[in-house]
Protein backbone atom coordinates (compact mmCIF):
# COMPACT_ATOMS: atom_id res chain seq x y z
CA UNK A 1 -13.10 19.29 0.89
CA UNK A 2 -14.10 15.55 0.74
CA UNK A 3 -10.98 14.86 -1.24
CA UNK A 4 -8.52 16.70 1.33
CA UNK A 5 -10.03 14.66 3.86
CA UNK A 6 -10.07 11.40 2.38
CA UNK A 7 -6.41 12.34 1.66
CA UNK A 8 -5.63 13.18 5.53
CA UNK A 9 -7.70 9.76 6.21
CA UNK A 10 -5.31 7.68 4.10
CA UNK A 11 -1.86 9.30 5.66
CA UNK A 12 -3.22 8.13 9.31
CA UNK A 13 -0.70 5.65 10.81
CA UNK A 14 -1.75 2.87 13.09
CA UNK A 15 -0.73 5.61 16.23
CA UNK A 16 -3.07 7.87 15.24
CA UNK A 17 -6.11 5.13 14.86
CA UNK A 18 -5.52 3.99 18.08
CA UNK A 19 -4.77 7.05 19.34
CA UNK A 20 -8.32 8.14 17.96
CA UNK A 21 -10.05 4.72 19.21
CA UNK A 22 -8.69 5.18 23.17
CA UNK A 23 -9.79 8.47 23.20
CA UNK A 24 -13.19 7.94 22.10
CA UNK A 25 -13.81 4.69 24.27
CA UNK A 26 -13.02 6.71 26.84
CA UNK A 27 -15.48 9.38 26.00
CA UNK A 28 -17.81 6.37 26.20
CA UNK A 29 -17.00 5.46 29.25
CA UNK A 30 -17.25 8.71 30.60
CA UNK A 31 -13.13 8.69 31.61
CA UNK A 32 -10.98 11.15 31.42
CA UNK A 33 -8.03 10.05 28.96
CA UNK A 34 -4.83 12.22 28.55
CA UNK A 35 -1.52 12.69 27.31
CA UNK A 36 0.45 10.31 30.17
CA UNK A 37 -1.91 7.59 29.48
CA UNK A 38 -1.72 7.51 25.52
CA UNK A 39 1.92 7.18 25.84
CA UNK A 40 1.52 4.56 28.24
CA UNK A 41 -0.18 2.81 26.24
CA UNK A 42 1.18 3.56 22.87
CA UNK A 43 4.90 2.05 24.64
CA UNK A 44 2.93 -1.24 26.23
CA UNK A 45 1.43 -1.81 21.86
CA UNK A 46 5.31 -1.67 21.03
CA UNK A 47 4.77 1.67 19.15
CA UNK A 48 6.99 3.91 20.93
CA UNK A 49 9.60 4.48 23.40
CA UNK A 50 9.54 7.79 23.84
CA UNK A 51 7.06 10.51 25.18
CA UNK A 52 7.89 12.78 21.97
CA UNK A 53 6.52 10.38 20.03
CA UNK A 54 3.47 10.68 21.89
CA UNK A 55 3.02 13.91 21.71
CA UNK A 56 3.85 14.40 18.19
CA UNK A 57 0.66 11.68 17.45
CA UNK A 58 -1.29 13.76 19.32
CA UNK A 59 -0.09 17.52 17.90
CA UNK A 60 -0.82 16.30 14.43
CA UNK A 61 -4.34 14.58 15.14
CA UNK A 62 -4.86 18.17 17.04
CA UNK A 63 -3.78 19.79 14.13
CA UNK A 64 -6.02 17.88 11.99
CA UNK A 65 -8.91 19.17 14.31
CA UNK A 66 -9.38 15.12 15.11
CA UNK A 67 -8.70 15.55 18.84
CA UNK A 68 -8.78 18.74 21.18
CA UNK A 69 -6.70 18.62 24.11
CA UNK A 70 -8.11 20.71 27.27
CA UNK A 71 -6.05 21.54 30.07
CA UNK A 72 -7.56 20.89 32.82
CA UNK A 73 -5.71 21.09 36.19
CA UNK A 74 -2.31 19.58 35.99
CA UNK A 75 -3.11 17.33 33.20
CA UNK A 76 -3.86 17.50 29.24
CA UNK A 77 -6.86 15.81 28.46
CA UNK A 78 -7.73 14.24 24.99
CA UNK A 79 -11.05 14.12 23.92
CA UNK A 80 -12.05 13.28 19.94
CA UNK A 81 -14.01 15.74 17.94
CA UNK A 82 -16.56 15.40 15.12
CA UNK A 83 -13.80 15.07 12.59
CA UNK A 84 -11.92 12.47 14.38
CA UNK A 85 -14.91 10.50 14.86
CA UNK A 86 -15.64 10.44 11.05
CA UNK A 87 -12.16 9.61 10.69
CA UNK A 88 -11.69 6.53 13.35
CA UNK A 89 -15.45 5.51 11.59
CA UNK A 90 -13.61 5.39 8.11
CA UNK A 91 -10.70 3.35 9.53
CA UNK A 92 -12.78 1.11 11.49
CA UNK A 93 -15.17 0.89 7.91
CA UNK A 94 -11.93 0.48 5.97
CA UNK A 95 -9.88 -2.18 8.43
CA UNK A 96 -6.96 -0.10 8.15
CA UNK A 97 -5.84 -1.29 11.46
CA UNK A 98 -6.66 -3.50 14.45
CA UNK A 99 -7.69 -2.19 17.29
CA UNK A 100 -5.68 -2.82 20.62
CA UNK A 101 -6.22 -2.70 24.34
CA UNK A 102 -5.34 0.31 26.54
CA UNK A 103 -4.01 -0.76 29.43
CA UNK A 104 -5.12 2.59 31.11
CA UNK A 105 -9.05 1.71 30.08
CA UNK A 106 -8.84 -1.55 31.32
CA UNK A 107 -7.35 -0.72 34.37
CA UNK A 108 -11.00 1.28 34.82
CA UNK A 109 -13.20 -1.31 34.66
């Protein structure tokens, strides 16, 4: 199984690291971070322009079992699970990708 995920690891585009490194500095900071607010954010880094897009990110890290979305009230919350958290630690380990600022996180400070 180490190889499959190792393999999974290496097909992660920049999208899904900082899709994966929002969500878990929000679970930090003890914030509730959902769907609206990582394509916010994922539009002001100049990744998308579309909503699909967003969503898309976030079915496949789902389907990876990186994030779990819970529906709670009207909105879909994102919140990073064991696996994802080995994955952004590999990435962040690796220096795959730079991290960027979510405008929705510092808006909460």
């Amino acid at each position: 199984m180490d190889g499959l995920f190792q393999e999974q690891i290496d097909h992660l585009a920049e999208r899904h690291f900082l899709v994966l490194y929002w969500v878990a500095h929000a679970e930090d900071r003890r914030i509730r971070y959902n769907l609206t607010n990582c394509f916010d954010d994922l539009k002001l880094a100049g990744i998308t322009r579309t909503k699909q897009t967003a969503l898309a990110t976030v079915e496949a890290l789902t389907a990876l079992r990186f994030i779990e979305i819970r529906e709670q009230g009207n909105r879909k919350n994102l919140y990073i699970t064991q696996h994802g958290a080995e994955a952004l630690k590999l990435l962040v380990l690796r220096g795959a990708f730079s991290p960027r600022k979510s405008a929705f996180l510092e808006a909460q400070l």
